[in-house]
N, C-alpha and C. Protein backbone atom coordinates (compact mmCIF):
# COMPACT_ATOMS: atom_id res chain seq x y z
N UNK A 1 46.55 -6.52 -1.98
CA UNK A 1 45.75 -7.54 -2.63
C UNK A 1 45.59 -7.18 -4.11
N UNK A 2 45.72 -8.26 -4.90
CA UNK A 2 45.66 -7.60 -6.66
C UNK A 2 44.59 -7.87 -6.61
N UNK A 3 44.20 -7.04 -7.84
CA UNK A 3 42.48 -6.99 -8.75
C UNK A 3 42.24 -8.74 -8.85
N UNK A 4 41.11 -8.84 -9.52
CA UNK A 4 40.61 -10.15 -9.56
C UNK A 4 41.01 -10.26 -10.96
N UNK A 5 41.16 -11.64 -11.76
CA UNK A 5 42.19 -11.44 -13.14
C UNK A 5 40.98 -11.22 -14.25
N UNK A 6 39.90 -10.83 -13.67
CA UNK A 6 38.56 -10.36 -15.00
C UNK A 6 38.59 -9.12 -14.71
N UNK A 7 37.84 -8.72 -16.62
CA UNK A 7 37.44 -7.32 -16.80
C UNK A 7 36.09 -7.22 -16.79
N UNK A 8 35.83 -6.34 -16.54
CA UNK A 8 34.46 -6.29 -17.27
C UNK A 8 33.70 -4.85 -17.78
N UNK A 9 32.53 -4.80 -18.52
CA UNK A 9 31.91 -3.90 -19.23
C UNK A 9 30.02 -3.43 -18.40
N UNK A 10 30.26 -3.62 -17.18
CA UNK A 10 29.05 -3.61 -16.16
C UNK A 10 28.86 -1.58 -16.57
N UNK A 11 29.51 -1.48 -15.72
CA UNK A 11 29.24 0.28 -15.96
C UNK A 11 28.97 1.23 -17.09
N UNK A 12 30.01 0.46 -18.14
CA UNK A 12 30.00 1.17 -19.74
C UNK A 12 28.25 0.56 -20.32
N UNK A 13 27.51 -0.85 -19.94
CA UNK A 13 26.53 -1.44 -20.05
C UNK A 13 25.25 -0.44 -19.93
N UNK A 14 25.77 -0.62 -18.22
CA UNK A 14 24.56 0.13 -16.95
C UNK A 14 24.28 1.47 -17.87
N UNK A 15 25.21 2.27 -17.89
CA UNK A 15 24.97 3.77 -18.16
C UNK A 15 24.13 3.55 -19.57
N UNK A 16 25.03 2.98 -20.75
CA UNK A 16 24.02 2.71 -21.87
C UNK A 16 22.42 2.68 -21.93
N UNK A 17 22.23 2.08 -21.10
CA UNK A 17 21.06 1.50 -20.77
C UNK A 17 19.96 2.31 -19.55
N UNK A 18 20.54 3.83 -19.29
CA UNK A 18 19.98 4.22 -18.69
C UNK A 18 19.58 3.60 -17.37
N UNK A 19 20.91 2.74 -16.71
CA UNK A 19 20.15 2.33 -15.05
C UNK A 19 21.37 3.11 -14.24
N UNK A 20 20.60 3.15 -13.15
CA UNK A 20 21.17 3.44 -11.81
C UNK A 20 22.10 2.43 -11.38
N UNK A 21 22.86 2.53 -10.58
CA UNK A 21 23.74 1.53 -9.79
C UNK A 21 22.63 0.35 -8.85
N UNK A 22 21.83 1.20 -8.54
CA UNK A 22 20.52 1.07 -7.41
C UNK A 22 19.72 -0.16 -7.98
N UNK A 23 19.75 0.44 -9.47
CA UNK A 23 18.44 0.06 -10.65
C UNK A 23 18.94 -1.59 -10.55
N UNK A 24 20.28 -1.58 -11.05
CA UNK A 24 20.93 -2.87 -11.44
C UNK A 24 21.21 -3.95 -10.25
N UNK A 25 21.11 -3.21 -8.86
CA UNK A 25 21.35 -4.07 -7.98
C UNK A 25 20.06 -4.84 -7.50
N UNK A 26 18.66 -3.76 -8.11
CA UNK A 26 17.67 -4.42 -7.81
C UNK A 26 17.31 -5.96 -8.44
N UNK A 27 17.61 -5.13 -9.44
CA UNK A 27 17.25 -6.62 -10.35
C UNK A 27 17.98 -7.54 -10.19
N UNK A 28 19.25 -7.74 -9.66
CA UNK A 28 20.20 -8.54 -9.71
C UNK A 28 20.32 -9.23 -8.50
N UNK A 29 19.57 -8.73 -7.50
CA UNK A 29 19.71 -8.77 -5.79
C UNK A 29 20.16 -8.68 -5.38
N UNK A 30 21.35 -7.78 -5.35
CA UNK A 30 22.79 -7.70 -4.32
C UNK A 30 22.88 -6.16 -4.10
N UNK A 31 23.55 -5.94 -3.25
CA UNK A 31 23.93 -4.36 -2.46
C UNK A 31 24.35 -3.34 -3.83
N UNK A 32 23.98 -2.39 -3.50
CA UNK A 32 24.69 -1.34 -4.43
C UNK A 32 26.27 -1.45 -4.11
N UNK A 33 26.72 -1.49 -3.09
CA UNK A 33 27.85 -1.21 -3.04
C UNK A 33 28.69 -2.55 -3.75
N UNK A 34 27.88 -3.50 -3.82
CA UNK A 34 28.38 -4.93 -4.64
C UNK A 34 28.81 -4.68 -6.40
N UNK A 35 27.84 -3.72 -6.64
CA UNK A 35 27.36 -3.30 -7.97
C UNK A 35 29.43 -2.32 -8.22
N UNK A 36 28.91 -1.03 -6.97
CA UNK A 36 30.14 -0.51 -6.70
C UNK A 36 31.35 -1.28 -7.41
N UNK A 37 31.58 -2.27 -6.59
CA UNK A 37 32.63 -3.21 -6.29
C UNK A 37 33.51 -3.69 -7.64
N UNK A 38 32.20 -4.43 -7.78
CA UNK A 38 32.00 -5.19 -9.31
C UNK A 38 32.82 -3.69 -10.53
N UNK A 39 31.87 -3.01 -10.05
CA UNK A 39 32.25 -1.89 -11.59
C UNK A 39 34.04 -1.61 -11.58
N UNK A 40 34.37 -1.24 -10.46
CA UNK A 40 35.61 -1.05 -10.13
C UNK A 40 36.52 -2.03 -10.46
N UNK A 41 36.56 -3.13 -10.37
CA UNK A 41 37.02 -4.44 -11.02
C UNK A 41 37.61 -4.66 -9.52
N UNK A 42 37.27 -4.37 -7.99
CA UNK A 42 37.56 -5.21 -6.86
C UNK A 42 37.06 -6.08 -6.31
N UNK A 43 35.94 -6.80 -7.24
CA UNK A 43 35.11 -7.89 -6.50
C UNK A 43 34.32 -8.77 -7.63
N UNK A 44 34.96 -9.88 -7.79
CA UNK A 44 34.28 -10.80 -8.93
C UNK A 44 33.28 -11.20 -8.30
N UNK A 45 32.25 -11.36 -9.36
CA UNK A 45 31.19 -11.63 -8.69
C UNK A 45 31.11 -13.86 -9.13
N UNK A 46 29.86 -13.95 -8.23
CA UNK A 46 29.94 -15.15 -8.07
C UNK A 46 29.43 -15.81 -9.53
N UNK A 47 29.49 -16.73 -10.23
CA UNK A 47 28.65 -17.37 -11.93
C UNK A 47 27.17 -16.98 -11.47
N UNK A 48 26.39 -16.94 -10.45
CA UNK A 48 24.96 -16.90 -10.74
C UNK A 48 25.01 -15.37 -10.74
N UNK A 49 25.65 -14.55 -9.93
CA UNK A 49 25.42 -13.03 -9.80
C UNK A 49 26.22 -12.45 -11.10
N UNK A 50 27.17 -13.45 -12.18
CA UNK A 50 27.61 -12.73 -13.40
C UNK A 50 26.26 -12.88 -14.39
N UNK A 51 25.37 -14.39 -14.54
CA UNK A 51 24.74 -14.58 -15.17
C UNK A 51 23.29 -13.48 -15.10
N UNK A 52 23.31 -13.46 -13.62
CA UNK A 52 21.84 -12.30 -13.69
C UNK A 52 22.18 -11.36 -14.37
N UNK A 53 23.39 -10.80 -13.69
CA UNK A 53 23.83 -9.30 -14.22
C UNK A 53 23.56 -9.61 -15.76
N UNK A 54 24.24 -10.42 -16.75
CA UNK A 54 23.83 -10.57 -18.22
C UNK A 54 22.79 -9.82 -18.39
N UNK A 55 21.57 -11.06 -17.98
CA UNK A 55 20.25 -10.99 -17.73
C UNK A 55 19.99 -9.48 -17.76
N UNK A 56 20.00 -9.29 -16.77
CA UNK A 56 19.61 -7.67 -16.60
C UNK A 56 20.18 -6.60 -17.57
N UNK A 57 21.28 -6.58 -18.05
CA UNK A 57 22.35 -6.03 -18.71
C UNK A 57 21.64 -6.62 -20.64
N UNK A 58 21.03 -7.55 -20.47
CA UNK A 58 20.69 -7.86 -22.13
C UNK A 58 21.98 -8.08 -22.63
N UNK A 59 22.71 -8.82 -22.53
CA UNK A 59 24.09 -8.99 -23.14
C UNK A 59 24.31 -10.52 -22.77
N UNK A 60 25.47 -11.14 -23.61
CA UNK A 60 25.95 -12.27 -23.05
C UNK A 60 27.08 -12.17 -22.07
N UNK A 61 27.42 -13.45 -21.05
CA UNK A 61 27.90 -13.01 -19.87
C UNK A 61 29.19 -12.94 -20.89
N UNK A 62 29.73 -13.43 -21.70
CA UNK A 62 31.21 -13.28 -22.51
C UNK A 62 31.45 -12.10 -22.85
N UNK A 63 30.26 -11.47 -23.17
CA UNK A 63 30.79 -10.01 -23.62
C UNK A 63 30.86 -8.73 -22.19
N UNK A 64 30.05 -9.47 -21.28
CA UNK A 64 30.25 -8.24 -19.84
C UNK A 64 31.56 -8.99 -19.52
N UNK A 65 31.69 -9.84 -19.33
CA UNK A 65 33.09 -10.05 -18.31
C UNK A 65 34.14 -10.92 -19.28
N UNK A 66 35.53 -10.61 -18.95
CA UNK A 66 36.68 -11.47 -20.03
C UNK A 66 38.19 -11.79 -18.92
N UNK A 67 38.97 -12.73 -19.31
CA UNK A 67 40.08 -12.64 -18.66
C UNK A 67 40.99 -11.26 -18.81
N UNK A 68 41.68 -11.15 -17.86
CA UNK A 68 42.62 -9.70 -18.34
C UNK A 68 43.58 -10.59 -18.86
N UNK A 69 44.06 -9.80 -19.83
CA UNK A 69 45.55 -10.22 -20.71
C UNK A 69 46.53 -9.72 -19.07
N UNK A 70 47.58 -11.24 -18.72
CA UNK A 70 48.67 -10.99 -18.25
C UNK A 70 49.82 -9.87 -19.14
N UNK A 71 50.34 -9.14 -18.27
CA UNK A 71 51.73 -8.57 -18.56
C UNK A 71 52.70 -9.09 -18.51
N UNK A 72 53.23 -8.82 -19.61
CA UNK A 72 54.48 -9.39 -20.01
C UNK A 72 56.45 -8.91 -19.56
């Protein structure tokens, strides 16, 4: 199964910001292991669970998540 075709900046965020994996799933409402998922780039998350994450993250959702550039 390939990656999902987004990147994102969740983990490089999280750590900035001094949260837990735990921290971010609270606020966001979903499983740590979702959080997991997400960071790894194996599980896009759904538009309301990218927008919280923002939210929580203090960022706009454009700058946590982007298309990956196809290879050429």
């Amino acid at each position: 199964m390939a990656p999902p075709p987004v990147e994102n900046r969740v983990r490089e965020l999280r750590t900035e910001r001094g949260m837990t994996q735990e921290d971010l799933a609270d606020l966001v409402g979903v499983a740590r292991q979702s959080i997991i998922s997400i960071e790894k780039g194996r599980f896009l998350p759904s538009i309301e669970t990218a927008l919280k994450l923002a939210a929580a993250l203090a960022t706009p959702v454009e700058d946590l998540f982007w298309l990956r550039k196809k290879a050429r």
